[in-house]
C-alpha atoms as a PDB file:
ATOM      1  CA  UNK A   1       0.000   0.000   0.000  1.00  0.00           C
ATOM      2  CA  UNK A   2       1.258   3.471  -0.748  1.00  0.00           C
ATOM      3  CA  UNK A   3       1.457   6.137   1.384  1.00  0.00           C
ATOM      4  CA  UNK A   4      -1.766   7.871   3.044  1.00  0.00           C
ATOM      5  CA  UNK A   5      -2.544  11.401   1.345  1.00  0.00           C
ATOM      6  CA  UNK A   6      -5.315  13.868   2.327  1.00  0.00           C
ATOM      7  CA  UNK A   7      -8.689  14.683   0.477  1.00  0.00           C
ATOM      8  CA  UNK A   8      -7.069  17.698  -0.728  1.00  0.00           C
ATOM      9  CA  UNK A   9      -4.461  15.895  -2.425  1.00  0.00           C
ATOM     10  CA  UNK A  10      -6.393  13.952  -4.489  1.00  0.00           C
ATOM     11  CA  UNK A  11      -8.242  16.909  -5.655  1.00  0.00           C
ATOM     12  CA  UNK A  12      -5.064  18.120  -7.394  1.00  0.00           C
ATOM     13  CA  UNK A  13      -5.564  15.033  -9.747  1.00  0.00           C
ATOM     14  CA  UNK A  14      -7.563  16.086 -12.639  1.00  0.00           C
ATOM     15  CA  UNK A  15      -9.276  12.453 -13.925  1.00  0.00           C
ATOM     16  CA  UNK A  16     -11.387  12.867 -16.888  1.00  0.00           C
ATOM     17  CA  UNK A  17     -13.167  10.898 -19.516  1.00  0.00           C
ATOM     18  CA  UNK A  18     -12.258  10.978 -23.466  1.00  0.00           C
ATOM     19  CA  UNK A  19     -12.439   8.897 -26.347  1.00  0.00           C
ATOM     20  CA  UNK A  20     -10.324   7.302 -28.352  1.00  0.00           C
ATOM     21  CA  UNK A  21     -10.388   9.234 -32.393  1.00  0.00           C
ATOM     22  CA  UNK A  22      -6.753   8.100 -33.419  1.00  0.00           C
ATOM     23  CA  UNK A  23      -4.745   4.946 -32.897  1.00  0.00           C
ATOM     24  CA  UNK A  24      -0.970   4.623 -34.128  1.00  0.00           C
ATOM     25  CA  UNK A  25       1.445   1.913 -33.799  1.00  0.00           C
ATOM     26  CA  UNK A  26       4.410   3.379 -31.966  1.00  0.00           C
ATOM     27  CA  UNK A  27       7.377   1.546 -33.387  1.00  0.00           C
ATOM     28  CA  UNK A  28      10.154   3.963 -31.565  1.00  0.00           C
ATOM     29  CA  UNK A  29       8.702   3.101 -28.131  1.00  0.00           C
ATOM     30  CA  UNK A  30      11.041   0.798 -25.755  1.00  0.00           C
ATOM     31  CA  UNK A  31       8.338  -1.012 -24.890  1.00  0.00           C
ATOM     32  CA  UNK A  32       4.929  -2.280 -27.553  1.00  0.00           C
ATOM     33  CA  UNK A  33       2.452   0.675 -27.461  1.00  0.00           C
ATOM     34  CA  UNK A  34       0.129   2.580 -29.006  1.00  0.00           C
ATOM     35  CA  UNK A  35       0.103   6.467 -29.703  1.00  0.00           C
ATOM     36  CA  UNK A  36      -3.397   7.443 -28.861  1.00  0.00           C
ATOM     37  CA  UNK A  37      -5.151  10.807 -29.704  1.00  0.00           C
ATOM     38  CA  UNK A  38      -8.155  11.100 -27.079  1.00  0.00           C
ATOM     39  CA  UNK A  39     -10.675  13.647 -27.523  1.00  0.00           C
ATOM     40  CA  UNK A  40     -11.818  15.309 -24.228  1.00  0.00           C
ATOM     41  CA  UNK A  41     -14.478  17.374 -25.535  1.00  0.00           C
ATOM     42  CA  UNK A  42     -14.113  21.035 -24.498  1.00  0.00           C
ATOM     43  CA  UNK A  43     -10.547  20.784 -23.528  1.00  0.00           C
ATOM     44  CA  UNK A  44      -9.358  19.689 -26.872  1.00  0.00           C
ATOM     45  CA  UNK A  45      -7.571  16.357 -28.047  1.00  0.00           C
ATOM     46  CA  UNK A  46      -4.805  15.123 -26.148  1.00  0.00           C
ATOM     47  CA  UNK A  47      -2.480  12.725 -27.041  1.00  0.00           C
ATOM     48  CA  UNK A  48      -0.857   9.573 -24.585  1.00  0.00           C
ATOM     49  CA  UNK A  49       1.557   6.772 -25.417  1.00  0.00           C
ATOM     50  CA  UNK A  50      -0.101   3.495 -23.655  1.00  0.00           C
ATOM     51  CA  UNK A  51       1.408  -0.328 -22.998  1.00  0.00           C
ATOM     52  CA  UNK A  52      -2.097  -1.648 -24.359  1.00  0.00           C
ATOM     53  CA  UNK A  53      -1.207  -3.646 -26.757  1.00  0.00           C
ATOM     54  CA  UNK A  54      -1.048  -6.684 -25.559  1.00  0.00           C
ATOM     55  CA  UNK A  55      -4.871  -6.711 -24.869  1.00  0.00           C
ATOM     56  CA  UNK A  56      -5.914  -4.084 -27.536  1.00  0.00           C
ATOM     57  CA  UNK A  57      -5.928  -4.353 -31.340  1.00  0.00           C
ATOM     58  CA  UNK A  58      -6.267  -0.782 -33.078  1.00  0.00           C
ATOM     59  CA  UNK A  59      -9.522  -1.514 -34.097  1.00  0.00           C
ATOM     60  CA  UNK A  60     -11.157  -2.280 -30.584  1.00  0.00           C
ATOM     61  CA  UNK A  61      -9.068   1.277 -29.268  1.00  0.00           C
ATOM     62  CA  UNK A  62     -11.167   3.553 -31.906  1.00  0.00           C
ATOM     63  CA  UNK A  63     -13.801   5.443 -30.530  1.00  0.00           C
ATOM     64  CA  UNK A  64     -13.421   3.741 -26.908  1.00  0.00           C
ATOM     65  CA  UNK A  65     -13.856   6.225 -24.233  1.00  0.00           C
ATOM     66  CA  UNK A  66     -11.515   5.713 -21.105  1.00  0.00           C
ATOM     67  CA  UNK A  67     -10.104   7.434 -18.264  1.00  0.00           C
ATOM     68  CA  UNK A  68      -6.979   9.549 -18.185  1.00  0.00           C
ATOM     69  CA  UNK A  69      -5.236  11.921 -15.580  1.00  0.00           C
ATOM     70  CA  UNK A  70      -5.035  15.434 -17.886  1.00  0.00           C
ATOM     71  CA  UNK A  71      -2.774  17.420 -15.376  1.00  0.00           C
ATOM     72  CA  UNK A  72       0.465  15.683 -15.672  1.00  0.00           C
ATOM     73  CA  UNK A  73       3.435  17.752 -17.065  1.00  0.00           C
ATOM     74  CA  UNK A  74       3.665  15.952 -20.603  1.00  0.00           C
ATOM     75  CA  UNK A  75       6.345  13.440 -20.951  1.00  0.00           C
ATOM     76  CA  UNK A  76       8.924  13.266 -23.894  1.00  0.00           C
ATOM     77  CA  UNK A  77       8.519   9.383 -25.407  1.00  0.00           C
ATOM     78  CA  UNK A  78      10.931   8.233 -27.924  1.00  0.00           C
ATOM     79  CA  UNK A  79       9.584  11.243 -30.845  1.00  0.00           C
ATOM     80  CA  UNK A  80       6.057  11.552 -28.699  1.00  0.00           C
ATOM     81  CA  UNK A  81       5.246  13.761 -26.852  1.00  0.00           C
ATOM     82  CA  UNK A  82       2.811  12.380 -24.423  1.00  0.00           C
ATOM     83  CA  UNK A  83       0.262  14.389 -22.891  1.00  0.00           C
ATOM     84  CA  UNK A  84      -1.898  12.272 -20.648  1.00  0.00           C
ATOM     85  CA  UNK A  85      -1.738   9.416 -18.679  1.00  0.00           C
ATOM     86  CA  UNK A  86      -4.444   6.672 -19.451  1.00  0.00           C
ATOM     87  CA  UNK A  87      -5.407   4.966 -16.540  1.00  0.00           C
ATOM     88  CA  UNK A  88      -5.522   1.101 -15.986  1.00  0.00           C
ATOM     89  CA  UNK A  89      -5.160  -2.348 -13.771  1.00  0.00           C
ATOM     90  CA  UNK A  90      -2.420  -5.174 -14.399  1.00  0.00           C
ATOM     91  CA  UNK A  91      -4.044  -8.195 -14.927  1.00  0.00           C
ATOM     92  CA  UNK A  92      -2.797 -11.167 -13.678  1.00  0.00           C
ATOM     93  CA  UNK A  93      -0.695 -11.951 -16.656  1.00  0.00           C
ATOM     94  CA  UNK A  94       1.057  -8.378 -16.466  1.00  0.00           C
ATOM     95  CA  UNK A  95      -0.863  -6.607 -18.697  1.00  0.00           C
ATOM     96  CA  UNK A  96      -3.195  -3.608 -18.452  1.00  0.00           C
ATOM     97  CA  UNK A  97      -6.778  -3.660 -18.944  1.00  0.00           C
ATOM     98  CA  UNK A  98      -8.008  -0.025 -19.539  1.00  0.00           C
ATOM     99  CA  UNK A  99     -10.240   1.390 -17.000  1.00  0.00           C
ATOM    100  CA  UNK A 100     -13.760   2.949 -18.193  1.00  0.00           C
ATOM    101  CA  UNK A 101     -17.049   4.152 -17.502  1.00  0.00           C
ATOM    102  CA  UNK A 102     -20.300   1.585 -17.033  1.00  0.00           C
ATOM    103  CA  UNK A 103     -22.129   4.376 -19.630  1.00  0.00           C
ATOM    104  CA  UNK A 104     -21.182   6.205 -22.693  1.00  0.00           C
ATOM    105  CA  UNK A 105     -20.826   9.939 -20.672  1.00  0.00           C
ATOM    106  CA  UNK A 106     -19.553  13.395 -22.249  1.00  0.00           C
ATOM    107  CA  UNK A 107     -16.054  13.627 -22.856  1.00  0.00           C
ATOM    108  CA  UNK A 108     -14.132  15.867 -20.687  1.00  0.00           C
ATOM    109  CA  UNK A 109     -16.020  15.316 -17.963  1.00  0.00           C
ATOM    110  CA  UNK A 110     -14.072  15.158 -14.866  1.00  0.00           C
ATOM    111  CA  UNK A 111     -14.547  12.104 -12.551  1.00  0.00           C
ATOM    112  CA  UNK A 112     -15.115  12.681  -8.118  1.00  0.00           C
END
């Protein structure tokens, strides 16, 4: 378990919902991933580098709406710039199932 933090804390972490309008191999990565260009509605389309390929083929990624933390500084990949972070759960086997919402909501909106 990681360390306790307050309520305050985790209300620095901006979590919002987006979907999926562009999927790229990313053959410079280190690791297998996708480039991903999410659309979050009102805030634009932001773009994330995700180890998801072991679960998900291009075609299953388009138009998927997931989860992603928007309020990271963006992160230098390879020739990528990576802008969010797209949230998920190691399965059992090591690799990450994306996390999502039960219902199709708007994108951008933020989750609490």
């Amino acid at each position: 378990m990681k360390d306790e933090i307050s309520f305050d804390d985790f209300l620095k972490v901006d979590i919002r919902i987006g979907t999926i309008i562009v999927v790229n191999d990313f053959p410079k990565a280190k690791k297998p991933a996708y480039q991903l260009h999410i659309n979050f509605g009102d805030l634009g389309i932001k773009k994330s580098s995700a180890q998801i390929t072991d679960l998900y083929t291009k075609e299953q990624l388009l138009n998927k709406q997931v989860l992603a933390i928007i309020n990271f500084k963006p992160r230098q990949i390879a020739n990528f710039l990576s802008e969010v972070l797209v949230l998920g759960v190691y399965n059992k086997d090591g690799n990450v199932v994306l996390l999502q919402a039960s219902k199709i909501v708007k994108n951008g909106e933020q989750i609490s």
